[in-house]
N, C-alpha and C. Protein backbone atom coordinates (compact mmCIF):
# COMPACT_ATOMS: atom_id res chain seq x y z
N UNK A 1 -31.73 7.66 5.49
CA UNK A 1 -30.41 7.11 5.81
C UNK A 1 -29.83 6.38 4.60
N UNK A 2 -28.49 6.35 4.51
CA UNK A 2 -27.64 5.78 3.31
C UNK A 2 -28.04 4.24 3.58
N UNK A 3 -28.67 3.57 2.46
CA UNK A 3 -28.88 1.81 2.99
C UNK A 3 -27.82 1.23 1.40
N UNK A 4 -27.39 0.25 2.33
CA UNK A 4 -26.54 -0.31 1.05
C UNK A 4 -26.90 -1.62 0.76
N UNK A 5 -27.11 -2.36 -0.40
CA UNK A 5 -28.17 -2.81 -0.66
C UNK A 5 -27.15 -4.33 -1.34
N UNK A 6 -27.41 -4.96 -0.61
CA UNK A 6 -26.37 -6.60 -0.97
C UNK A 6 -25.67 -7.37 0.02
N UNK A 7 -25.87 -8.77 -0.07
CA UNK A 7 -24.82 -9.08 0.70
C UNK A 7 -23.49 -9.29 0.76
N UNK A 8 -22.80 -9.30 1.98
CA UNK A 8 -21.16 -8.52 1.81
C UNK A 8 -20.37 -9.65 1.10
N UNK A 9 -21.37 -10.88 0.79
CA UNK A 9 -20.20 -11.70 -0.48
C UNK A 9 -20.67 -11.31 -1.67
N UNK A 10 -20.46 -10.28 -2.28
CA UNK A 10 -20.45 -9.46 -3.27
C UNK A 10 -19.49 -8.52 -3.62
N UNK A 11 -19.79 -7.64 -4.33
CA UNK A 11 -19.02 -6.04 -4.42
C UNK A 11 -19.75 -5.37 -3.66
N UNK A 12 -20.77 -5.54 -2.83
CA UNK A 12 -21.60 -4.67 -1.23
C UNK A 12 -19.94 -4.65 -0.41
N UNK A 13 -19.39 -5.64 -0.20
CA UNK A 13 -18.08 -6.04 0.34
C UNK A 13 -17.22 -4.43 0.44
N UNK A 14 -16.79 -4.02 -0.36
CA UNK A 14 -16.08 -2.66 -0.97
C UNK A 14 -17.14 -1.33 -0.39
N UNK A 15 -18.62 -1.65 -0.64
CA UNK A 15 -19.26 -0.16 -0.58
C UNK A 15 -19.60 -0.15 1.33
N UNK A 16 -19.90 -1.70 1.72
CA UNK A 16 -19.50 -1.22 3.33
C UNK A 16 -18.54 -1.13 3.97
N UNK A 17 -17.21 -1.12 3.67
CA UNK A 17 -15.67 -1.10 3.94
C UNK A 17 -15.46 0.71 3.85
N UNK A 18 -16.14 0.92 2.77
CA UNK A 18 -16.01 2.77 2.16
C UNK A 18 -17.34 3.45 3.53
N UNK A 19 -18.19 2.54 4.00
CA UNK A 19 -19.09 3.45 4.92
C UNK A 19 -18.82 3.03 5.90
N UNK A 20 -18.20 2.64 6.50
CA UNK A 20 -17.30 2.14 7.47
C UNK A 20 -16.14 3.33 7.92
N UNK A 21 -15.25 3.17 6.82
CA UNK A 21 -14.31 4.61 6.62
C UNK A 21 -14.75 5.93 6.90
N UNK A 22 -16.14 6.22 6.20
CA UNK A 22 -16.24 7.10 6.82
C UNK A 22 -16.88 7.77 7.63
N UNK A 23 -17.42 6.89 8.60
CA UNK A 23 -17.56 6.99 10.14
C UNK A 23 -19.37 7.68 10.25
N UNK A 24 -20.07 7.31 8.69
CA UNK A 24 -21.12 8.03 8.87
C UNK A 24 -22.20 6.89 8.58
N UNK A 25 -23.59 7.56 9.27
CA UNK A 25 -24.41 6.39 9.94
C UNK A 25 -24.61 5.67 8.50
N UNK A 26 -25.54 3.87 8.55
CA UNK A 26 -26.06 3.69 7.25
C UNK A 26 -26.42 2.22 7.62
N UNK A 27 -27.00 1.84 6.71
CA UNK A 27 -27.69 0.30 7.26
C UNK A 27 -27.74 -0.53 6.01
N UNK A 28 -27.40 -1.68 6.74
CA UNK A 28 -26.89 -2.72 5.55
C UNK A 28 -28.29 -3.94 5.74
N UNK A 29 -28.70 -3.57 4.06
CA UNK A 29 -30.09 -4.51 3.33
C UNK A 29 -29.20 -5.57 2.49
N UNK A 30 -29.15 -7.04 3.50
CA UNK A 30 -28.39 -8.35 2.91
C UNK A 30 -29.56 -8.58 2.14
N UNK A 31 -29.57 -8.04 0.87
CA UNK A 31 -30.39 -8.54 0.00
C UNK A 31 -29.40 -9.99 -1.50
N UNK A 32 -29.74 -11.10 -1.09
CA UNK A 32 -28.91 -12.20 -2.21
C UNK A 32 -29.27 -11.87 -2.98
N UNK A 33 -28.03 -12.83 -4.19
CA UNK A 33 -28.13 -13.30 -5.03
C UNK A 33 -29.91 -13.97 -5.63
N UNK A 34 -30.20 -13.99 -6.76
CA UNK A 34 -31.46 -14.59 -6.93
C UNK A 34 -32.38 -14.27 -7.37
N UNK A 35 -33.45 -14.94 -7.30
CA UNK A 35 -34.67 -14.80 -7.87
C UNK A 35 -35.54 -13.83 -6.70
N UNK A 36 -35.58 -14.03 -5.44
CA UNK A 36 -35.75 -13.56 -4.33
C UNK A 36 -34.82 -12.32 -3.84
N UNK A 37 -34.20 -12.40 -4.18
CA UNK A 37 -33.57 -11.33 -3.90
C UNK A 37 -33.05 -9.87 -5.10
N UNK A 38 -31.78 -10.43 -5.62
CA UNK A 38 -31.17 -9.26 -7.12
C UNK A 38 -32.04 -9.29 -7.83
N UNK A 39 -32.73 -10.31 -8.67
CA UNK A 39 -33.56 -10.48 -9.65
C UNK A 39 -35.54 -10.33 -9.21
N UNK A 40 -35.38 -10.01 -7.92
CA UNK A 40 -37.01 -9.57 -7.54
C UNK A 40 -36.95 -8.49 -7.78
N UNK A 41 -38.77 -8.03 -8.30
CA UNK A 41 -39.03 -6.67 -8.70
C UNK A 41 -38.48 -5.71 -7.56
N UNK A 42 -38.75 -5.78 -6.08
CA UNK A 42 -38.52 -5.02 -5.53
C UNK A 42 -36.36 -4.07 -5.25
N UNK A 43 -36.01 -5.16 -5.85
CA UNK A 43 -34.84 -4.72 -5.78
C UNK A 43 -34.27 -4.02 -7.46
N UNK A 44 -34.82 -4.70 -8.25
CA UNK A 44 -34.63 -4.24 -10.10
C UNK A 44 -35.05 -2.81 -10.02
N UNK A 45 -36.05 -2.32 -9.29
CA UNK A 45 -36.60 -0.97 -9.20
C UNK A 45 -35.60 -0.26 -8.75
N UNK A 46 -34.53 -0.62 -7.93
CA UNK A 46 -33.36 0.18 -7.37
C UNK A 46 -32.30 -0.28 -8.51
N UNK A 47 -32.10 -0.71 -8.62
CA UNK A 47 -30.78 -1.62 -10.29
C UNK A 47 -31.42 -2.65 -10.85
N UNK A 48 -31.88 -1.82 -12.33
CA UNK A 48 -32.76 -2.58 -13.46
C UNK A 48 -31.63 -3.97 -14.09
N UNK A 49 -30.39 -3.86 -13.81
CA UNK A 49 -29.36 -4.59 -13.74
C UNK A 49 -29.61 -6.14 -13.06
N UNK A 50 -29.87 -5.96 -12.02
CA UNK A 50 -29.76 -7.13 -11.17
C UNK A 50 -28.89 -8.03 -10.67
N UNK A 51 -27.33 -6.80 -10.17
CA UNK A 51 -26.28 -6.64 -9.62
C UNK A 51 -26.54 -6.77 -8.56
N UNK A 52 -25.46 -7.28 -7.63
CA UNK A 52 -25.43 -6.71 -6.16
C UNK A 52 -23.71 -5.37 -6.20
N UNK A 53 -24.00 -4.68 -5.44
CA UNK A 53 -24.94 -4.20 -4.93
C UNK A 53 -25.80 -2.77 -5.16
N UNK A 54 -26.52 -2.39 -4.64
CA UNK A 54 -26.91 -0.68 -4.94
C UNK A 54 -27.25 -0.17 -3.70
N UNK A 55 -27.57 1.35 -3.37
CA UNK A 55 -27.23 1.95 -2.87
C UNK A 55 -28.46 3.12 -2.86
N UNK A 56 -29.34 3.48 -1.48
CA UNK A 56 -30.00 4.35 -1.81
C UNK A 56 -29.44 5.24 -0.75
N UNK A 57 -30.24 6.55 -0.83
CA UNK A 57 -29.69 7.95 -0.13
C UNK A 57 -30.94 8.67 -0.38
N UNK A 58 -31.89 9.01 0.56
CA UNK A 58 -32.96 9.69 0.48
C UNK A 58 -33.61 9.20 -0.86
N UNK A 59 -33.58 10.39 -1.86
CA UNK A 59 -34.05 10.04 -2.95
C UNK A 59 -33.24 9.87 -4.29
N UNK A 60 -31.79 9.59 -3.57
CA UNK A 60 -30.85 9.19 -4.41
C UNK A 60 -30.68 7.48 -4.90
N UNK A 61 -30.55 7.27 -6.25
CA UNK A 61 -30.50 5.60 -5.73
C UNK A 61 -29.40 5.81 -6.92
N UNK A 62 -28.28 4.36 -6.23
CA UNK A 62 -27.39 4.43 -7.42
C UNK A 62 -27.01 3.01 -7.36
N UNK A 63 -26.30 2.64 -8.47
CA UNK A 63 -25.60 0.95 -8.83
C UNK A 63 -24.44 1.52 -9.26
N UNK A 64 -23.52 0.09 -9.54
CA UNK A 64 -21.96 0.45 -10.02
C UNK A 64 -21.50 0.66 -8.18
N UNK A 65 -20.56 -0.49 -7.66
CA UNK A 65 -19.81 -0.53 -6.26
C UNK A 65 -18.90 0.47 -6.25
N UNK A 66 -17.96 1.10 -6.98
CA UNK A 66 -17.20 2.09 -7.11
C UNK A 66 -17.60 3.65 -7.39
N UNK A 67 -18.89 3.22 -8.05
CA UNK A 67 -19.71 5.03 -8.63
C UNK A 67 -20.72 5.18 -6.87
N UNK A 68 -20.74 4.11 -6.34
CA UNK A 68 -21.39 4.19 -4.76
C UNK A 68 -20.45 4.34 -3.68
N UNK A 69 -19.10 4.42 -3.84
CA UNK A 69 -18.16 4.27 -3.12
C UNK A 69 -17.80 6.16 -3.16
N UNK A 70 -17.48 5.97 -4.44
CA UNK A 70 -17.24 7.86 -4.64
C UNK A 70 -18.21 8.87 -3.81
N UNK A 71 -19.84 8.46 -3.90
CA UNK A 71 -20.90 9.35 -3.29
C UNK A 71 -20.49 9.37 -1.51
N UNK A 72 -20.15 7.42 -1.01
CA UNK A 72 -20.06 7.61 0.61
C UNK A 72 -18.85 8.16 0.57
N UNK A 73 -17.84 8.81 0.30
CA UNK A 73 -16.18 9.49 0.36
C UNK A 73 -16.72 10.64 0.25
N UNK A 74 -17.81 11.19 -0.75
CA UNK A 74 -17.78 12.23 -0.79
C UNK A 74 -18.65 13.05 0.35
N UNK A 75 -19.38 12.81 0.93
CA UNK A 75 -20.34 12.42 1.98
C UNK A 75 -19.29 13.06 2.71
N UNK A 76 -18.49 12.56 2.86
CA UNK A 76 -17.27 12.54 4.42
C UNK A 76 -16.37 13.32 3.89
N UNK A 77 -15.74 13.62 2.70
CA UNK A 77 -15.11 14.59 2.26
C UNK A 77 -13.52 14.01 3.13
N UNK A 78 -12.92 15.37 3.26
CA UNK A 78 -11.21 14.89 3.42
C UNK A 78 -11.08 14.36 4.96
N UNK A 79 -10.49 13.61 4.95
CA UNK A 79 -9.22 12.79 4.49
C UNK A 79 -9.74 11.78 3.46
N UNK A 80 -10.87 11.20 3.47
CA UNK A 80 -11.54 9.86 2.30
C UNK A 80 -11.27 10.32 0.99
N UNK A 81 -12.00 11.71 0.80
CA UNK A 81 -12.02 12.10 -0.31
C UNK A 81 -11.08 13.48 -0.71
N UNK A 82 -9.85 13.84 -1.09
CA UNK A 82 -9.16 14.72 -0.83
C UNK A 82 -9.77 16.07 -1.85
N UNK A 83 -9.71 17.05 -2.18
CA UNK A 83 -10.36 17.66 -3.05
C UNK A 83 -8.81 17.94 -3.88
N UNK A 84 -9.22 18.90 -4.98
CA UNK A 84 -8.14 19.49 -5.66
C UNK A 84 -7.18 18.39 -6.38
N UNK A 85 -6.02 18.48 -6.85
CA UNK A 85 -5.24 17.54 -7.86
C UNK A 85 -5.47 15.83 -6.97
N UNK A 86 -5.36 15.82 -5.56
CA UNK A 86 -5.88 14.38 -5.23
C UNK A 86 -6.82 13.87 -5.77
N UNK A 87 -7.92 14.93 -5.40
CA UNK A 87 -9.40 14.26 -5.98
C UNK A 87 -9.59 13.72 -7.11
N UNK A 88 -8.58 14.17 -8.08
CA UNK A 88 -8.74 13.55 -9.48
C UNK A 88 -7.90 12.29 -9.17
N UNK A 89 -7.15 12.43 -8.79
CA UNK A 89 -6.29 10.94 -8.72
C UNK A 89 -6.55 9.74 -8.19
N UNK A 90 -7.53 10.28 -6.83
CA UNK A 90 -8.75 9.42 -6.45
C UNK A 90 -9.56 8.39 -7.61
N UNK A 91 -9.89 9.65 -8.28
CA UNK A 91 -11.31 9.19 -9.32
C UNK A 91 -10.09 8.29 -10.53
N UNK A 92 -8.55 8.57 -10.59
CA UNK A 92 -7.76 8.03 -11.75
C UNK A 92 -7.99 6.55 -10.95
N UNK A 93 -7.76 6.43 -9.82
CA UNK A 93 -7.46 5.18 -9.33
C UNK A 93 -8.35 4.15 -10.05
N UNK A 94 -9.42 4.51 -9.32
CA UNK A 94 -10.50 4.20 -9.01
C UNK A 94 -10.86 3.47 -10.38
N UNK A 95 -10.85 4.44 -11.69
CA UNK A 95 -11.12 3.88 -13.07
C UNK A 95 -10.05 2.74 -13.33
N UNK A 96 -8.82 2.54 -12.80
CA UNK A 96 -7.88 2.31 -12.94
C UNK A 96 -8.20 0.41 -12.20
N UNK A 97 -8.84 0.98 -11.04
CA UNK A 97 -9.19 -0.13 -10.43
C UNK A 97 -10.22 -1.21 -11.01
N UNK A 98 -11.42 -0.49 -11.77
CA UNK A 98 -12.28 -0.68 -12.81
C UNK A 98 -12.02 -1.48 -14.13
N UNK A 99 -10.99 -0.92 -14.96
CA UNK A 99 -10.79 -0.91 -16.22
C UNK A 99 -9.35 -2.03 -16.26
N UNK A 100 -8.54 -1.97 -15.39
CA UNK A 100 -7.12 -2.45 -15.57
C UNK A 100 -7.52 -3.31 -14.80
N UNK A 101 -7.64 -3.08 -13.33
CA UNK A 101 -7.34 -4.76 -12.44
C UNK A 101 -8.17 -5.27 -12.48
N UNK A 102 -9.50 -5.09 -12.14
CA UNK A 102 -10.80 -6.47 -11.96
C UNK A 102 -11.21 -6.99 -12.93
N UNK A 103 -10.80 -6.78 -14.18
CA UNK A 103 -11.51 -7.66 -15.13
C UNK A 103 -10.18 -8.81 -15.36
N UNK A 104 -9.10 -8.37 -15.30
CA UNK A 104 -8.14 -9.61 -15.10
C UNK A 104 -8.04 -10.36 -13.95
N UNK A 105 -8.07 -9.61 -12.48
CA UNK A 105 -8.51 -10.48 -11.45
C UNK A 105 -9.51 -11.56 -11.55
N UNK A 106 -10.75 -11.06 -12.18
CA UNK A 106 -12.01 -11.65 -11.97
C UNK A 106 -11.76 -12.95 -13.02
N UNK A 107 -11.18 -12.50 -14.23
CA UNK A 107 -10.60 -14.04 -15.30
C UNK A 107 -10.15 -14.83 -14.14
N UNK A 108 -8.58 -14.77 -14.13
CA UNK A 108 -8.45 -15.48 -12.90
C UNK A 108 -9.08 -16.26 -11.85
N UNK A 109 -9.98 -15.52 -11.23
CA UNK A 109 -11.08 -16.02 -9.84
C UNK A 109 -11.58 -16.84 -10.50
N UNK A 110 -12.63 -16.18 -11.62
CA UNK A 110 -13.61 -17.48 -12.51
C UNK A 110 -12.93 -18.77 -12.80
N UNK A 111 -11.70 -18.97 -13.16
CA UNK A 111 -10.96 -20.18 -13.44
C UNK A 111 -10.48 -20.92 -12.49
N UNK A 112 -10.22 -20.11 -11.48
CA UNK A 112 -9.79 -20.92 -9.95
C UNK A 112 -10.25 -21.23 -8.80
N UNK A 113 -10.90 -20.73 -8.65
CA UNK A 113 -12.22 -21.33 -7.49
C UNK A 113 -13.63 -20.45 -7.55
N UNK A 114 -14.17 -19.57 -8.49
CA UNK A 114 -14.92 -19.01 -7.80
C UNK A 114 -16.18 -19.75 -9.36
N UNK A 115 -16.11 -20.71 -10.37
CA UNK A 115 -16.84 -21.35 -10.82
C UNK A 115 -16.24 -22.91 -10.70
N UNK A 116 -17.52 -24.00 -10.75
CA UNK A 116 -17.24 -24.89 -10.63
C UNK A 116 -16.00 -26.17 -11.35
N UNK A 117 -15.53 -26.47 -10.90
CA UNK A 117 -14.42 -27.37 -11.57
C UNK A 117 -14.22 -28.03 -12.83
N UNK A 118 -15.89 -28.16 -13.10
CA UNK A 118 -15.43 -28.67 -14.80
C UNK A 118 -16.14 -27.94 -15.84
N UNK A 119 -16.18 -26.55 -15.22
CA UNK A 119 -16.29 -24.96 -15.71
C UNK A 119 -15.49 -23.75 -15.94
N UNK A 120 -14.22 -24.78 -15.17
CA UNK A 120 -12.64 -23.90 -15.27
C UNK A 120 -11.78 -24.09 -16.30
N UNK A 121 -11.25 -23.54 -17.03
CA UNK A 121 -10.32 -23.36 -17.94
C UNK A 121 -9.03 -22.65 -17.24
N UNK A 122 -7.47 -23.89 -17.10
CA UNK A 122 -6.54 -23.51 -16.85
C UNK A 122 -5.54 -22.41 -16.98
N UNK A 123 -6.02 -22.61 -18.83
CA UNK A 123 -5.36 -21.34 -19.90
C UNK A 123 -5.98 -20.06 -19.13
N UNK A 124 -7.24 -20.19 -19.44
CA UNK A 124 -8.03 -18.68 -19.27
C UNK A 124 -7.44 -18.26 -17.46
N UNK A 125 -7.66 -19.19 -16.69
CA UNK A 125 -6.65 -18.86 -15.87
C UNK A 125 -5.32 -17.96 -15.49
N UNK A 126 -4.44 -18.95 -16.58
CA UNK A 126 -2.95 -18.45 -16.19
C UNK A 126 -3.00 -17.25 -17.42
N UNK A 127 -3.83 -16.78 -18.27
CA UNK A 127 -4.11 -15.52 -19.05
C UNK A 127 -4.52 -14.50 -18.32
N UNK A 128 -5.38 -14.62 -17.03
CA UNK A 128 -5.77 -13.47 -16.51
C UNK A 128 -4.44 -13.13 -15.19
N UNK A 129 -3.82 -14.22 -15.17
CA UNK A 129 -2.92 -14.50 -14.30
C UNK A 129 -1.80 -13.52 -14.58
N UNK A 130 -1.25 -13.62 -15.73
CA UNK A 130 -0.20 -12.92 -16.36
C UNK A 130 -0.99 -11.32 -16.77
N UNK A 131 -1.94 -11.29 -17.03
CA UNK A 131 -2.41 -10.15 -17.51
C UNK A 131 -2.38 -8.90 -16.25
N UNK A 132 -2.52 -9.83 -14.94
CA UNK A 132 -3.10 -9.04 -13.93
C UNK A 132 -1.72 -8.73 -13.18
N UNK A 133 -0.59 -9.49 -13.55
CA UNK A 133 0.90 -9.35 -13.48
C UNK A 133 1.43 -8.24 -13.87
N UNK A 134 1.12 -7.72 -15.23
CA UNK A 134 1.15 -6.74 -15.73
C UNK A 134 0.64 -5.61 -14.98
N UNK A 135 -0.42 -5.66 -14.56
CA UNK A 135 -1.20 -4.10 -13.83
C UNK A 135 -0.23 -4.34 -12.69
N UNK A 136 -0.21 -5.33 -12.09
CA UNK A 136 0.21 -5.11 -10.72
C UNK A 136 1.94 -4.40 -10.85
N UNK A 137 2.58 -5.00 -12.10
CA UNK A 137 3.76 -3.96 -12.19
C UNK A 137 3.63 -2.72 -11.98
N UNK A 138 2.60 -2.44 -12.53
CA UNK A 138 2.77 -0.54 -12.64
C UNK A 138 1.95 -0.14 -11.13
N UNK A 139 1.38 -0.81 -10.60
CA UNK A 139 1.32 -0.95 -9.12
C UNK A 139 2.77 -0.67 -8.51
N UNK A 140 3.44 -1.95 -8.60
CA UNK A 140 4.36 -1.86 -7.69
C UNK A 140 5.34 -0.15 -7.53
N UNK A 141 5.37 -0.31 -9.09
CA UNK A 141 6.27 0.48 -8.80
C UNK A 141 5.83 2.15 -8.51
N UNK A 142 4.33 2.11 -8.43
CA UNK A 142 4.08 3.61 -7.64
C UNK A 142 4.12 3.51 -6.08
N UNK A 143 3.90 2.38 -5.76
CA UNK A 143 3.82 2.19 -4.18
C UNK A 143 5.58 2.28 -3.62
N UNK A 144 6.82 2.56 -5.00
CA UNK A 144 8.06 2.27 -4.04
C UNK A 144 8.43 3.32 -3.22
N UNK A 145 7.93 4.57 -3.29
CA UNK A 145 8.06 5.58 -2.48
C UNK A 145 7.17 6.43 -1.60
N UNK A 146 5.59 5.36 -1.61
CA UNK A 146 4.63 5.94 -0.65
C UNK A 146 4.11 4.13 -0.20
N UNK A 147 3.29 4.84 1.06
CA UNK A 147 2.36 3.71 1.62
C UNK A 147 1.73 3.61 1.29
N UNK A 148 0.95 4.86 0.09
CA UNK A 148 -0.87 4.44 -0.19
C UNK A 148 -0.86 5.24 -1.55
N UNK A 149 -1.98 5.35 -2.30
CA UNK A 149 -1.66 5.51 -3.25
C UNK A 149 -1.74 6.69 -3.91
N UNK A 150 -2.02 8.15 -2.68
CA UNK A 150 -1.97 9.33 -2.99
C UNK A 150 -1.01 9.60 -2.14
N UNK A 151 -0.07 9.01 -1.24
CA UNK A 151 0.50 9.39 -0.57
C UNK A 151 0.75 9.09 1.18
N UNK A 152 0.80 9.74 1.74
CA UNK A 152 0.91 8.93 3.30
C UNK A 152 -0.33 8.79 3.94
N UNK A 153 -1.46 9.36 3.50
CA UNK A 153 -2.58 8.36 4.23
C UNK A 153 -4.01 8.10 3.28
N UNK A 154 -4.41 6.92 3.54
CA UNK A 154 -5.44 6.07 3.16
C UNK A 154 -6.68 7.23 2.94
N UNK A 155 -7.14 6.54 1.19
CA UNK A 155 -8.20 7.38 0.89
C UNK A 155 -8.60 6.71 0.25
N UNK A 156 -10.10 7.03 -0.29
CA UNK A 156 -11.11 6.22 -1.22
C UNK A 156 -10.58 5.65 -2.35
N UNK A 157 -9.25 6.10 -2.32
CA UNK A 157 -8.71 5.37 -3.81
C UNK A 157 -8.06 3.77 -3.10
N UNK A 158 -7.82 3.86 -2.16
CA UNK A 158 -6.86 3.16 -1.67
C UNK A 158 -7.90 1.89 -1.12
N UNK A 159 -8.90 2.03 -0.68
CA UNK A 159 -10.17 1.21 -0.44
C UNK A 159 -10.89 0.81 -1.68
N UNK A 160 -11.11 1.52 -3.06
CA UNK A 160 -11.39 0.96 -4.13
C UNK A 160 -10.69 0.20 -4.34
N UNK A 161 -9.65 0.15 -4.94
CA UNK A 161 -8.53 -0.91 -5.79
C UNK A 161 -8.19 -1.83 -4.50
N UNK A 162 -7.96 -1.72 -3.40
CA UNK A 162 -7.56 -3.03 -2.46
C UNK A 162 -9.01 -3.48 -2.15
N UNK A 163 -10.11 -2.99 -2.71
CA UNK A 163 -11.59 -3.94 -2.74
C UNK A 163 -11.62 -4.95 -3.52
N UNK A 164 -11.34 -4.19 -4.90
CA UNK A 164 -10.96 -4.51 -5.95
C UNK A 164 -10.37 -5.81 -5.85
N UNK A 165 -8.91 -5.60 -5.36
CA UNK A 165 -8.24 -6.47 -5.08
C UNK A 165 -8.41 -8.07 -4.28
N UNK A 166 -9.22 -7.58 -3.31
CA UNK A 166 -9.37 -8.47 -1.95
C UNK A 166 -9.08 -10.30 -2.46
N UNK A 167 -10.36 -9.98 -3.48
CA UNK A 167 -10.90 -11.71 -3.45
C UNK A 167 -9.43 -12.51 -3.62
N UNK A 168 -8.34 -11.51 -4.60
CA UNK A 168 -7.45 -12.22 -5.29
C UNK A 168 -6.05 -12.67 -3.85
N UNK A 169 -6.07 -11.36 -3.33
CA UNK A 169 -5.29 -11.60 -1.63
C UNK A 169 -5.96 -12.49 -0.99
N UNK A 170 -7.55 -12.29 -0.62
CA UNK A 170 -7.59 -13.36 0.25
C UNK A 170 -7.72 -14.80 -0.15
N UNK A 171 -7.53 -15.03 -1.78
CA UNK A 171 -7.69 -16.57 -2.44
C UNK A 171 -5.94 -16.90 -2.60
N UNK A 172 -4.89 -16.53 -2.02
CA UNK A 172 -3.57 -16.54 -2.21
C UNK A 172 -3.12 -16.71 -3.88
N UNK A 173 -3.57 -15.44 -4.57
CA UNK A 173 -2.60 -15.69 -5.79
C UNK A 173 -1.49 -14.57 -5.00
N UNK A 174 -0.42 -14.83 -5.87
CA UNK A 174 0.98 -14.95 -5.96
C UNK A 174 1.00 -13.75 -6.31
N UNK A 175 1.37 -12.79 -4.77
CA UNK A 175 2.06 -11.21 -4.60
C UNK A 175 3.41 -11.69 -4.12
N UNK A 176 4.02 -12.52 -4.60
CA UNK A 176 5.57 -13.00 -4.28
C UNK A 176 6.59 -11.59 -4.70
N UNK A 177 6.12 -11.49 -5.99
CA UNK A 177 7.15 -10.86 -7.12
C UNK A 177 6.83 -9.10 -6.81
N UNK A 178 5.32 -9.12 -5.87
CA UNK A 178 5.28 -7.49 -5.57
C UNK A 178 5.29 -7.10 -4.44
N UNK A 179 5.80 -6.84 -3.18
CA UNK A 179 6.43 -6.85 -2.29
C UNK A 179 5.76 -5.27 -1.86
N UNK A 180 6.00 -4.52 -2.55
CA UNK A 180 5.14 -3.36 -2.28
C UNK A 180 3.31 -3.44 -2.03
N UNK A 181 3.29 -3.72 -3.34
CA UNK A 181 2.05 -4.22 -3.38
C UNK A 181 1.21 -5.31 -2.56
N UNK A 182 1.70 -6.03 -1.98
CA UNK A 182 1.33 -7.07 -0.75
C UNK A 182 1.20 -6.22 0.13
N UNK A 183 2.70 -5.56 0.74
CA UNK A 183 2.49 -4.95 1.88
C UNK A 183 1.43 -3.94 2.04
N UNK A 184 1.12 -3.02 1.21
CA UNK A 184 -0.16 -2.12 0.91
C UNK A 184 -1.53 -3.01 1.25
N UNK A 185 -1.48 -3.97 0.15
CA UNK A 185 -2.89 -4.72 0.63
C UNK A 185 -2.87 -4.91 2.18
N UNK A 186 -1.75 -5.53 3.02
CA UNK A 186 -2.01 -5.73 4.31
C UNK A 186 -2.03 -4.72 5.50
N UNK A 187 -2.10 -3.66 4.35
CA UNK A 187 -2.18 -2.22 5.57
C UNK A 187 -3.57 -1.78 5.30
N UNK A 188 -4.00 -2.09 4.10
CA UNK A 188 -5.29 -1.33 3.91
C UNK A 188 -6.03 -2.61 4.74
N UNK A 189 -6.23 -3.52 4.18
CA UNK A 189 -7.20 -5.03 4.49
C UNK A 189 -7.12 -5.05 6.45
N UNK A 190 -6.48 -5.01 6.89
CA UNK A 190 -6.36 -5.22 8.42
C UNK A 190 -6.57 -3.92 9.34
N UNK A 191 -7.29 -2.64 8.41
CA UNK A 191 -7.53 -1.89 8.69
C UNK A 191 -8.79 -1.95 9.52
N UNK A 192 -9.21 -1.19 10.59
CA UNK A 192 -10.37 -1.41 11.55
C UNK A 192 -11.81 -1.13 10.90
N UNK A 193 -11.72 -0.88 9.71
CA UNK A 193 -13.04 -0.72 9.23
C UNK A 193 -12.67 -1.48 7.80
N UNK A 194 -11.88 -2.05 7.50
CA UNK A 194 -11.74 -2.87 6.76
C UNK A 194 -11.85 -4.64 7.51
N UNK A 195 -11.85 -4.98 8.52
CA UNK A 195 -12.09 -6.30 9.30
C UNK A 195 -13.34 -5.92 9.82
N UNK A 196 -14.04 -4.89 10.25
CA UNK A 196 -15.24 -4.90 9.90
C UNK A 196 -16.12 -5.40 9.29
N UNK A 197 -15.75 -4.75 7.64
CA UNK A 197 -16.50 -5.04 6.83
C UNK A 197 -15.76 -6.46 6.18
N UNK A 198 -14.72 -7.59 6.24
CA UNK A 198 -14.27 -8.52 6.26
C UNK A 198 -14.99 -9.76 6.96
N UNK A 199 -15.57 -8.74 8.18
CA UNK A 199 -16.54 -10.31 9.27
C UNK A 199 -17.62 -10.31 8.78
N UNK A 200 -18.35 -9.40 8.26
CA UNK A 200 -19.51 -9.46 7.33
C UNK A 200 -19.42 -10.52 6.00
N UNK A 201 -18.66 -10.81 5.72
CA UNK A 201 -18.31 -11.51 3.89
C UNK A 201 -17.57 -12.65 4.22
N UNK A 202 -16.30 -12.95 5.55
CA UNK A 202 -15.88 -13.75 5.68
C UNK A 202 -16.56 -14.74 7.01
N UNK A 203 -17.87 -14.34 7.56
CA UNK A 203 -18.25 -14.83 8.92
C UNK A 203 -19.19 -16.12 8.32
């Protein structure tokens, strides 16, 4: 059976939201943060990393929340995973979600609540702040003529990048100025296998 391997206050958060979606069996190993947990031999043998989270499948084992997200979509195939010119646009997102938004999100987070207070830097803050302003432009303006981001219904791309996204929606930075982009997050996020996997990380 597919076991997904972290607990859901992590990036596990994103890979049980994606097995959720797609409606196929799998069992969730709350393995923490730690010495006992990420950083014990028994889990390094699955991600020599000592990430959360990873992901086994028979005798498949994989790390990277998004390269584990692609395998459960693909698993389930269409509607999650569309084949043909979608499928690539899927996988564009997805890098897109990777490379452009979370490393400016995550500046951000680190400076505003998610390290301790006299570990925060304001600047580095309002730098990832503005930076992540930027991606979210070219966000907005693909979302002005669809609901999702291949089009009229929700797919693995659309669950990566609003994973991606989450910490920064649910910590209220400022989707004032993207109006598209808010509304998207609150169609994907309040989704029934997205509050699912939400009571897991937020319970």
């Amino acid at each position: 059976m597919l076991t997904i391997h972290g607990v859901a206050r992590s990036r596990g958060f994103r890979c049980l939201w994606a097995a959720e979606e797609a409606g196929i069996p799998y069992r969730h190993d709350p393995v923490p943060f730690g010495p006992e947990g990420s950083k014990g031999a028994a889990y390094l043998a699955i991600n020599p990393n000592g990430k959360l989270p990873a992901m086994t499948d028979g005798d498949l084992a994989l790390f990277e929340s998004l390269a584990i997200n692609m395998h459960i979509a693909g698993k389930a195939g269409a509607p999650l995973l569309p084949g043909g010119d979608d499928g690539a646009r899927a996988l564009q997102w997805t890098l897109w979600a990777a490379t452009e938004a979370e490393p400016n999100a995550m500046q951000w987070a680190y400076h505003t609540f998610m390290r301790p207070p006299e570990q925060r830097d304001p600047a580095q803050a309002a730098a990832g702040a503005e930076a992540l302003r930027q991606r979210l432009a070219v966000l907005e303006a693909h979302l002005a003529d669809r609901p999702f981001l291949l089009g009229p219904g929700f797919t693995i791309a659309d669950c990566n990048l609003a994973g991606v996204l989450y910490a920064s929606w649910f910590n209220k930075f400022d989707y004032d100025a993207f109006p598209k982009v808010a509304a998207w997050l609150e169609r994907c996020l309040t989704r029934p296998a997205a509050l699912k996997a939400r009571a897991l990380r937020e319970g």
